[in-house]
C-alpha atoms as a PDB file:
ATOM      1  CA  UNK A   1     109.326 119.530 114.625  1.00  0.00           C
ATOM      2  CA  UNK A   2     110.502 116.316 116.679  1.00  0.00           C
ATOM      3  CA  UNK A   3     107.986 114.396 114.590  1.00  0.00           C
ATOM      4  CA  UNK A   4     109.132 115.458 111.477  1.00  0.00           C
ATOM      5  CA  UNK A   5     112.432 114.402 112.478  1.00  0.00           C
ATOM      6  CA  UNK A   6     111.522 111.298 113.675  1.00  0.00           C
ATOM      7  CA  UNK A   7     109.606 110.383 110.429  1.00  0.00           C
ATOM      8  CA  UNK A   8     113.024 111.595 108.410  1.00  0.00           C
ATOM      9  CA  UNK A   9     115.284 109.169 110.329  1.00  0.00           C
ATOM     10  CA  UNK A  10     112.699 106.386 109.752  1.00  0.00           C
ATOM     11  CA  UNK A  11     112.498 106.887 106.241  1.00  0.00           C
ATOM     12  CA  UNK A  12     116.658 106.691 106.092  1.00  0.00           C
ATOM     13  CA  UNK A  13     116.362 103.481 108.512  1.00  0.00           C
ATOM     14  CA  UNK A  14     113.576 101.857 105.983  1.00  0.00           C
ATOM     15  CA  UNK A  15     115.783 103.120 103.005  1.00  0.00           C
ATOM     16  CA  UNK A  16     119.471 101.321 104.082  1.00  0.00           C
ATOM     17  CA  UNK A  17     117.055  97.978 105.299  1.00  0.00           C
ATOM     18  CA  UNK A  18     116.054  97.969 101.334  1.00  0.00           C
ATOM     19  CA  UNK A  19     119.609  98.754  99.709  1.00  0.00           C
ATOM     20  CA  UNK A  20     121.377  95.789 102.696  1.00  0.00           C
ATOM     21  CA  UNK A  21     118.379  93.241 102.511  1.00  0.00           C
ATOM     22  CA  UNK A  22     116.599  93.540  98.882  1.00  0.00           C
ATOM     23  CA  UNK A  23     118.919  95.048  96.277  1.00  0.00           C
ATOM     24  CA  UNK A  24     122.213  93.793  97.331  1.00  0.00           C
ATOM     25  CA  UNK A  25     124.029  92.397  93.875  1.00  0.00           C
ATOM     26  CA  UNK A  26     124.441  88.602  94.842  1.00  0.00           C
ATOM     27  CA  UNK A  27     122.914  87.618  98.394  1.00  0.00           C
ATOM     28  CA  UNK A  28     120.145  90.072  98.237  1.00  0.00           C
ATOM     29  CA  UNK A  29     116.347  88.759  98.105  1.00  0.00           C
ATOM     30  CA  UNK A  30     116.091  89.939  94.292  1.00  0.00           C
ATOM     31  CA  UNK A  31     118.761  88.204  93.494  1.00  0.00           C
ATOM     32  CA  UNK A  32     117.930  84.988  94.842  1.00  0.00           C
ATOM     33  CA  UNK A  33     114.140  85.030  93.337  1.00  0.00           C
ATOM     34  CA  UNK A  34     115.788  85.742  89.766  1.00  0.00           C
ATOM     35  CA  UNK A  35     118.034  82.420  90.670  1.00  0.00           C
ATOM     36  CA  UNK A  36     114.769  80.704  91.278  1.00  0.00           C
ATOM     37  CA  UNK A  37     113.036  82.206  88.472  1.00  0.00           C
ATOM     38  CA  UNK A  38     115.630  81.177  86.230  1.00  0.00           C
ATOM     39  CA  UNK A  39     115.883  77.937  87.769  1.00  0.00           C
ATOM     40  CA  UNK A  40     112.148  76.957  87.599  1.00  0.00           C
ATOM     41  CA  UNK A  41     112.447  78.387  83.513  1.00  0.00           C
ATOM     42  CA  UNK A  42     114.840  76.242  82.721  1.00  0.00           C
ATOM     43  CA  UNK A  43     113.261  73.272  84.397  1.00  0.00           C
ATOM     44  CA  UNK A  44     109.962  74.016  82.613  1.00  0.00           C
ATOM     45  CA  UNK A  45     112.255  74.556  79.354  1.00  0.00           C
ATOM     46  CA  UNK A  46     113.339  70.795  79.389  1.00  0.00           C
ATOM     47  CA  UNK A  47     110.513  69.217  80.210  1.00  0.00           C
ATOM     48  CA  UNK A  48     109.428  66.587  77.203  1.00  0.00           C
ATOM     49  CA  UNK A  49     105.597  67.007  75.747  1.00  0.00           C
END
């Protein structure tokens, strides 16, 4: 049983690390690959054959 509960509380742990360090709207990691994806796009966009 304390296993169980110890795997439930890590999964909750891992779960808020995800939603404060990945998916947060504007400082989040996805956001700021998208800015660099975007970025590097538009660079590639402009370059002149």
């Amino acid at each position: 049983m304390r296993n169980i509960l110890i795997t439930v509380m890590m999964l909750i742990v891992v779960a808020l690390l995800f939603n404060t360090v990945i998916a947060q709207d504007n400082t989040g990691t996805q956001a700021r690959i998208e800015t660099q994806g975007n970025t590097a796009n538009t660079t590639l966009g402009n370059l002149l054959p």
